[in-house]
PDB file of N, CA and C in Angstrom:
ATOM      1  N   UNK A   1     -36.400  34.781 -73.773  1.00  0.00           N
ATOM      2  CA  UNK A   1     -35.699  33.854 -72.911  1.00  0.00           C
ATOM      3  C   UNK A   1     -36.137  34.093 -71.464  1.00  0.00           C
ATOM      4  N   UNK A   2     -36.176  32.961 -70.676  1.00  0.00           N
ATOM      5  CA  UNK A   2     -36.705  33.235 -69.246  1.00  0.00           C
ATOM      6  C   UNK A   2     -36.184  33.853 -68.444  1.00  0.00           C
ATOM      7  N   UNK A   3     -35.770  35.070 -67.504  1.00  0.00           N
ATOM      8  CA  UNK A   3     -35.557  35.655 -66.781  1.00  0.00           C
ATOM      9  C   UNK A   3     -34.245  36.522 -67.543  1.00  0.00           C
ATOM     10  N   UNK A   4     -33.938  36.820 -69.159  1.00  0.00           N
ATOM     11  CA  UNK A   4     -33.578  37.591 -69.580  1.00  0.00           C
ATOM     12  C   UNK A   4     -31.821  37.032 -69.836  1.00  0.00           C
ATOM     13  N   UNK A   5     -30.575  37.999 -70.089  1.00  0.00           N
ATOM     14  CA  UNK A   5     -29.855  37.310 -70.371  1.00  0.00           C
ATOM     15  C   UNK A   5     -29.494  37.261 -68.692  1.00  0.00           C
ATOM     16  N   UNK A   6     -29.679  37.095 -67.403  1.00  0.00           N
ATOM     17  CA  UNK A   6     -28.973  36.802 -66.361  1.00  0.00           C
ATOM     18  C   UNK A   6     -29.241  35.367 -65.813  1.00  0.00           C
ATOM     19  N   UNK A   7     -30.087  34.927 -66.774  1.00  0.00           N
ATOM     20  CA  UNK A   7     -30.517  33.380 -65.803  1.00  0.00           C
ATOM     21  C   UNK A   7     -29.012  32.463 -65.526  1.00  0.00           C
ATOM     22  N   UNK A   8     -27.983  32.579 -66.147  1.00  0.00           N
ATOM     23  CA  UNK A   8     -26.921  31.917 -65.814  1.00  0.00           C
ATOM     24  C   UNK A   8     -26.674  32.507 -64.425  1.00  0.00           C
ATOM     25  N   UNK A   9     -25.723  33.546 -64.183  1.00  0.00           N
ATOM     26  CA  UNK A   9     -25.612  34.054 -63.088  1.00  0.00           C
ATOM     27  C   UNK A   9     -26.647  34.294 -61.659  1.00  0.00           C
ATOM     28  N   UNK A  10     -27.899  33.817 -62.090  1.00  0.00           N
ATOM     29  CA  UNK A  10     -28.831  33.712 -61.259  1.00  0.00           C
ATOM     30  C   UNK A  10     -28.986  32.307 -60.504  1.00  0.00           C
ATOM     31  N   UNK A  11     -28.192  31.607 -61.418  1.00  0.00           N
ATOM     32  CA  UNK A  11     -28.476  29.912 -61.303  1.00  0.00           C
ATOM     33  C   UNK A  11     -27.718  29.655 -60.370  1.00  0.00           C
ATOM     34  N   UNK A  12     -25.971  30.369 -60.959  1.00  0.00           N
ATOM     35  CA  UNK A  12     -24.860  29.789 -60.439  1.00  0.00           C
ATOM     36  C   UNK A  12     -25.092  30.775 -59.041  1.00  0.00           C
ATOM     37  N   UNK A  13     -25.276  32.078 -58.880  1.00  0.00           N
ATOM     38  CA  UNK A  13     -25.944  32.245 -57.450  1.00  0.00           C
ATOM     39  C   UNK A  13     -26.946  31.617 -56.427  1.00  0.00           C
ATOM     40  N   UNK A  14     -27.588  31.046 -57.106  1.00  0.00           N
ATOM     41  CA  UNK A  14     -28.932  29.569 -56.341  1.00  0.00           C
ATOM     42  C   UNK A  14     -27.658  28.475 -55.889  1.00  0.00           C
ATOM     43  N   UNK A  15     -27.103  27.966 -56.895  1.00  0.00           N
ATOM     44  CA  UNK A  15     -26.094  26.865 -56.419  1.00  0.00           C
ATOM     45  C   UNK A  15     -25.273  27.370 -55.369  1.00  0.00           C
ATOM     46  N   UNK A  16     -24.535  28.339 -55.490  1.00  0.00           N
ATOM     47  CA  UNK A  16     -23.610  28.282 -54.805  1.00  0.00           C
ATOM     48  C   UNK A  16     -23.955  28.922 -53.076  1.00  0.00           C
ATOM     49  N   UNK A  17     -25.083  29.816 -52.889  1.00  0.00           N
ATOM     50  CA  UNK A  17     -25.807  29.852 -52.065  1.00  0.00           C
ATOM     51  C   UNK A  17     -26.115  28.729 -51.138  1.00  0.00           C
ATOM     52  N   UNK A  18     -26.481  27.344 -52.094  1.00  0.00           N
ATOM     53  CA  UNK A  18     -27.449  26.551 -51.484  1.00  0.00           C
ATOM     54  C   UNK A  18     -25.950  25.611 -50.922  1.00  0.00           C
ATOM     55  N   UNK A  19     -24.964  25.095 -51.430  1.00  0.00           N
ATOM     56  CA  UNK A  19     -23.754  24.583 -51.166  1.00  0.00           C
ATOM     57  C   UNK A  19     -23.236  25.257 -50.207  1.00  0.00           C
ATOM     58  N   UNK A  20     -22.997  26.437 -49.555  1.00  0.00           N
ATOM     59  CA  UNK A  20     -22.842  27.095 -48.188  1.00  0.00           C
ATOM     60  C   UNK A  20     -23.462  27.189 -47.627  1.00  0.00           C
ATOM     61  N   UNK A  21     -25.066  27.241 -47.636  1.00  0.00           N
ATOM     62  CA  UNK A  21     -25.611  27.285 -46.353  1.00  0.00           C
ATOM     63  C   UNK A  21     -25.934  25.224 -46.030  1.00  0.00           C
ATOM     64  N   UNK A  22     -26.135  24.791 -47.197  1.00  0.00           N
ATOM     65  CA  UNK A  22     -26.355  23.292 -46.880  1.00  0.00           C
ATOM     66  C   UNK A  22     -24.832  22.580 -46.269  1.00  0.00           C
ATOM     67  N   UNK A  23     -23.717  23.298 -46.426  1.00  0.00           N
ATOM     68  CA  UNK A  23     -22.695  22.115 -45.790  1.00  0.00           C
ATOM     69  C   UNK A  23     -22.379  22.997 -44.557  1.00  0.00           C
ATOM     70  N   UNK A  24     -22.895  23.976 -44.710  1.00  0.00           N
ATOM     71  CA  UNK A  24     -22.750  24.807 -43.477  1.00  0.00           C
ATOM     72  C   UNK A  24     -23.648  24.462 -42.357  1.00  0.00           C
ATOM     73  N   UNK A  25     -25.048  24.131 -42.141  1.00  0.00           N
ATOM     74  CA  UNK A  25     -25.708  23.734 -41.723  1.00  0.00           C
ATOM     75  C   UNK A  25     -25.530  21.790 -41.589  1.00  0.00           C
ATOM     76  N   UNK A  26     -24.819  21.464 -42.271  1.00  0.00           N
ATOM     77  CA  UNK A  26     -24.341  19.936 -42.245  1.00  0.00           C
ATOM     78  C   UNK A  26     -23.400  20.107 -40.934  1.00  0.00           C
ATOM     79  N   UNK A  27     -22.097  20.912 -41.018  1.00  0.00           N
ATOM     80  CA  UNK A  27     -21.186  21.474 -40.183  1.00  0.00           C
ATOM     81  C   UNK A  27     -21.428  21.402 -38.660  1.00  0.00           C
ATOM     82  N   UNK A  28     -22.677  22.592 -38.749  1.00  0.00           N
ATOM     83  CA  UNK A  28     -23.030  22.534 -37.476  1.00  0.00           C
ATOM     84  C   UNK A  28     -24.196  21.973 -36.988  1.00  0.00           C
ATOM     85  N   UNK A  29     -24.930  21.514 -37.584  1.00  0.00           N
ATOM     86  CA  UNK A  29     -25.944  20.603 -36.515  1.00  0.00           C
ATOM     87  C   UNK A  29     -26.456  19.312 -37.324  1.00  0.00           C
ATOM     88  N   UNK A  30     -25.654  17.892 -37.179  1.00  0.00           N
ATOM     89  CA  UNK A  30     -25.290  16.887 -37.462  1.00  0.00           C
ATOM     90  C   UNK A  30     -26.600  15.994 -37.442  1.00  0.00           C
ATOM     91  N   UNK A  31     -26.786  14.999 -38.036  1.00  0.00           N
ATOM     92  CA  UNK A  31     -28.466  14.341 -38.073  1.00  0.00           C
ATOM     93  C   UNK A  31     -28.300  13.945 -36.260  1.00  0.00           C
ATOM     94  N   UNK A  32     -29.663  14.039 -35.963  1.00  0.00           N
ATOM     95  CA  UNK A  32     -29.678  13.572 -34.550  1.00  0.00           C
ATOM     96  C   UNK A  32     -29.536  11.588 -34.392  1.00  0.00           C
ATOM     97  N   UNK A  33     -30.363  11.173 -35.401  1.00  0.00           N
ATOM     98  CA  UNK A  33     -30.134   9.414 -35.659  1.00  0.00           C
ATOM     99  C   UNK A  33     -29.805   9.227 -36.833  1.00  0.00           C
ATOM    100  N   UNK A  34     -28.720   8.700 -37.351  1.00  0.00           N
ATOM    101  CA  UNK A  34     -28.191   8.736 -38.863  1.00  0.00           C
ATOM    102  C   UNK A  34     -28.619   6.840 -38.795  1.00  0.00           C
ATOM    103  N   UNK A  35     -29.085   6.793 -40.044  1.00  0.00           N
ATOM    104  CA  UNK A  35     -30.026   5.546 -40.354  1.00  0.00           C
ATOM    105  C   UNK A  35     -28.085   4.569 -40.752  1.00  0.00           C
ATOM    106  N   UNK A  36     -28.866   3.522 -41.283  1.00  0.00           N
ATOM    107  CA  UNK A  36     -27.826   2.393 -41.093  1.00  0.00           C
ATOM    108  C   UNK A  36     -27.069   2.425 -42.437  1.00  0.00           C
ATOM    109  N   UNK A  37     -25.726   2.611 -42.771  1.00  0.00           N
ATOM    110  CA  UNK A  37     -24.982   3.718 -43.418  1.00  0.00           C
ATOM    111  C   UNK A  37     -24.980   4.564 -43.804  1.00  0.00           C
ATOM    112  N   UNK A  38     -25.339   5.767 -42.906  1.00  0.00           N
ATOM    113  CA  UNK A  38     -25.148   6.983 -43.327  1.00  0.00           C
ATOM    114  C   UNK A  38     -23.560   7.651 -42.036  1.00  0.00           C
ATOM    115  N   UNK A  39     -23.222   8.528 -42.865  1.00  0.00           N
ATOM    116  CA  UNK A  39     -22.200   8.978 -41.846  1.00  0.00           C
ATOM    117  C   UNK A  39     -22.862  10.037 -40.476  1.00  0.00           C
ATOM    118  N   UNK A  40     -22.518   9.531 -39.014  1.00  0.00           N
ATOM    119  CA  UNK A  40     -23.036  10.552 -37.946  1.00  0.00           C
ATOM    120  C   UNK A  40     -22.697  11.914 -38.146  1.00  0.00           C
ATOM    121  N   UNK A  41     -21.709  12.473 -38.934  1.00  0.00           N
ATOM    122  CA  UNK A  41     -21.679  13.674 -39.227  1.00  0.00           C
ATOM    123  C   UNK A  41     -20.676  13.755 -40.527  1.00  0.00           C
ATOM    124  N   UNK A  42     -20.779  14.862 -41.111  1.00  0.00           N
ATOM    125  CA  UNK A  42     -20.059  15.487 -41.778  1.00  0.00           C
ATOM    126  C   UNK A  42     -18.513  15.565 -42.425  1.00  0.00           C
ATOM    127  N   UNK A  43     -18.206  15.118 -42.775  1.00  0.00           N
ATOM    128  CA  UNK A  43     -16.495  15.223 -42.806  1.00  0.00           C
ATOM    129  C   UNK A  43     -16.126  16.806 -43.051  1.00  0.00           C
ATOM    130  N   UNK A  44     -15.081  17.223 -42.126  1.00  0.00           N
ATOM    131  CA  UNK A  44     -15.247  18.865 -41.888  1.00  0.00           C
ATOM    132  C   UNK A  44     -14.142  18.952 -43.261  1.00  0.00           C
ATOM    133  N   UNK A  45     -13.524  18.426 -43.691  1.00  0.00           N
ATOM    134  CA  UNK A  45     -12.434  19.270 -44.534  1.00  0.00           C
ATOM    135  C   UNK A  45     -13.555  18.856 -46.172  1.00  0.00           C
ATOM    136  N   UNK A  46     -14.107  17.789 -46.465  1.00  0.00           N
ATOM    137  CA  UNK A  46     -15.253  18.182 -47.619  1.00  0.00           C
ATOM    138  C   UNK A  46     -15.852  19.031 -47.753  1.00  0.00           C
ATOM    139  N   UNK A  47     -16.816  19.582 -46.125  1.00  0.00           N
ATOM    140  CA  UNK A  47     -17.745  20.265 -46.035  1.00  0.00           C
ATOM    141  C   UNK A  47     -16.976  21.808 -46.271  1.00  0.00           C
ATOM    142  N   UNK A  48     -15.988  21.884 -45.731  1.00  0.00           N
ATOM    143  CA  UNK A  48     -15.077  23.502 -45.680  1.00  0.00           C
ATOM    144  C   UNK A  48     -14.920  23.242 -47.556  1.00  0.00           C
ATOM    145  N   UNK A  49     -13.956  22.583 -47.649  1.00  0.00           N
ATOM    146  CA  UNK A  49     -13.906  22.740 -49.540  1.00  0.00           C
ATOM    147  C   UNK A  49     -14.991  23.273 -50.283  1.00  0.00           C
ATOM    148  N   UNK A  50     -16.139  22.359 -49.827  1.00  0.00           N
ATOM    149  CA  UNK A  50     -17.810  22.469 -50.464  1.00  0.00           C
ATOM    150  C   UNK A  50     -18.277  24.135 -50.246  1.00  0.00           C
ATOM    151  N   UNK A  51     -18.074  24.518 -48.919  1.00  0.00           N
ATOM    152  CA  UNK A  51     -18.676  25.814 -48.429  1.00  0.00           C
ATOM    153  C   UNK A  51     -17.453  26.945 -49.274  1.00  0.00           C
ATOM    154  N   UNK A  52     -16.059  26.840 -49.459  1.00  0.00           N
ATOM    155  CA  UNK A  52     -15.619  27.701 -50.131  1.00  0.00           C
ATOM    156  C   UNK A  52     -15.823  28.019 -51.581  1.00  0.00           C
ATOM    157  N   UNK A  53     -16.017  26.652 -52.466  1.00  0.00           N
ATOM    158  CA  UNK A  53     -16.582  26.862 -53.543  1.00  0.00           C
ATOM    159  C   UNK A  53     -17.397  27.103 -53.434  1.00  0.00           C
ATOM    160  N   UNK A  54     -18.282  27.070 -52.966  1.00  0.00           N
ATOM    161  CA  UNK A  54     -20.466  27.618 -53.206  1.00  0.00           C
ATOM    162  C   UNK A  54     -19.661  29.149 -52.744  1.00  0.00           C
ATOM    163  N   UNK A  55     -18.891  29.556 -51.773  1.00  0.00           N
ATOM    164  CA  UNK A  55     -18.856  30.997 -51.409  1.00  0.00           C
ATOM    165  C   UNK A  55     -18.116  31.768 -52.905  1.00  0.00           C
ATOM    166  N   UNK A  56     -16.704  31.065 -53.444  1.00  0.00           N
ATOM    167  CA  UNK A  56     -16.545  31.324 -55.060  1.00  0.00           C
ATOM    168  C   UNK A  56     -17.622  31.636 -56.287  1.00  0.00           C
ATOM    169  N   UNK A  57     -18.225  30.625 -56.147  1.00  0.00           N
ATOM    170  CA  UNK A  57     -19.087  31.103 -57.044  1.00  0.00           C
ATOM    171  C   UNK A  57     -20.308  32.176 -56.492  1.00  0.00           C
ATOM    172  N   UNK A  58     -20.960  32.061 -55.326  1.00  0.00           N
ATOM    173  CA  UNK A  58     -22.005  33.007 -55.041  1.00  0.00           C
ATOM    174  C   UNK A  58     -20.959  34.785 -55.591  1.00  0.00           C
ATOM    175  N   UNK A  59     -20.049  34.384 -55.246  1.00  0.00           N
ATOM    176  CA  UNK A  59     -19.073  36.134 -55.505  1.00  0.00           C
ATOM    177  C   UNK A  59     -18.751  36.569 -56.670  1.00  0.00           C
ATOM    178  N   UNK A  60     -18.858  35.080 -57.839  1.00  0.00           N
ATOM    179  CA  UNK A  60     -18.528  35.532 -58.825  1.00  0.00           C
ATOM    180  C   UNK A  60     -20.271  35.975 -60.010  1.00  0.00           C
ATOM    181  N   UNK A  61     -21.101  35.146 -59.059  1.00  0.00           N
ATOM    182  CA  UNK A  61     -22.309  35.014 -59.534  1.00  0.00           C
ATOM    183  C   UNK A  61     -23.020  37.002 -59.268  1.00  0.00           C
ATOM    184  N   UNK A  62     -22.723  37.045 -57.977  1.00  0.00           N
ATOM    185  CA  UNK A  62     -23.152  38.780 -57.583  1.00  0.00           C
ATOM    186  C   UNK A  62     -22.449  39.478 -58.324  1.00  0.00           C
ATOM    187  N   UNK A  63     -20.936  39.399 -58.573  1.00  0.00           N
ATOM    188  CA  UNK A  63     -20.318  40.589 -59.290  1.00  0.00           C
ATOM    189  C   UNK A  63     -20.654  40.459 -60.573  1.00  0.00           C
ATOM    190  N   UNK A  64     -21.283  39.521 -61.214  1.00  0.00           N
ATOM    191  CA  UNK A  64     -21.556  38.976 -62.357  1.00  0.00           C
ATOM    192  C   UNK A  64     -23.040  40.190 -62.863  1.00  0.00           C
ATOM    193  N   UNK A  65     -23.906  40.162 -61.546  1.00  0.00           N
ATOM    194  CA  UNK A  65     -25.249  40.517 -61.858  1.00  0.00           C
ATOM    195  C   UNK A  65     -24.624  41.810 -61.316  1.00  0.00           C
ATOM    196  N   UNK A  66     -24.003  43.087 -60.554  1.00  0.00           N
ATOM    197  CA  UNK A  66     -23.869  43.970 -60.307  1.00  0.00           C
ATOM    198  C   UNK A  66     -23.294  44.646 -61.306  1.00  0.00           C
ATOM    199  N   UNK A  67     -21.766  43.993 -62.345  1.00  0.00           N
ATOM    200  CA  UNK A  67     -21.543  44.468 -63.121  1.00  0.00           C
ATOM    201  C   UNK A  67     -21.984  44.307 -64.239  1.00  0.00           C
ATOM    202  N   UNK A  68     -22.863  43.702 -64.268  1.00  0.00           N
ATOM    203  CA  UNK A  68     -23.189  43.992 -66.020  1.00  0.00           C
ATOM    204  C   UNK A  68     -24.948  44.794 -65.902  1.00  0.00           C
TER     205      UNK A  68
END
């Protein structure tokens, strides 16, 4: 099997990684010209929800690969 039995916990660490630093980086530095419907920035209480789950799972994804 490809990368052994941790590829789950490796995955759900990629996701949840990429969901905090991507709404985190949405957060703070907003498109400079947002094309013709797109939103000028972010909605902060999605983006906070979004960034706590990706931070849930990145924690459950590390203790996942530390403890076993």
């Amino acid at each position: 099997m490809l990368l052994g039995d941790d590829l789950l916990p490796l995955l759900v660490l990629a996701l949840g990684a990429a969901m905090v630093v991507g709404n985190g980086l949405a957060l703070v530095r907003p498109p400079g010209a947002p094309k013709e419907g797109e939103l000028a920035k972010a909605p902060p209480a999605r983006s906070v929800v979004m960034i706590v789950v990706g931070l849930l799972a990145t924690v459950w994804a590390l203790a996942s690969l530390v403890s076993g």
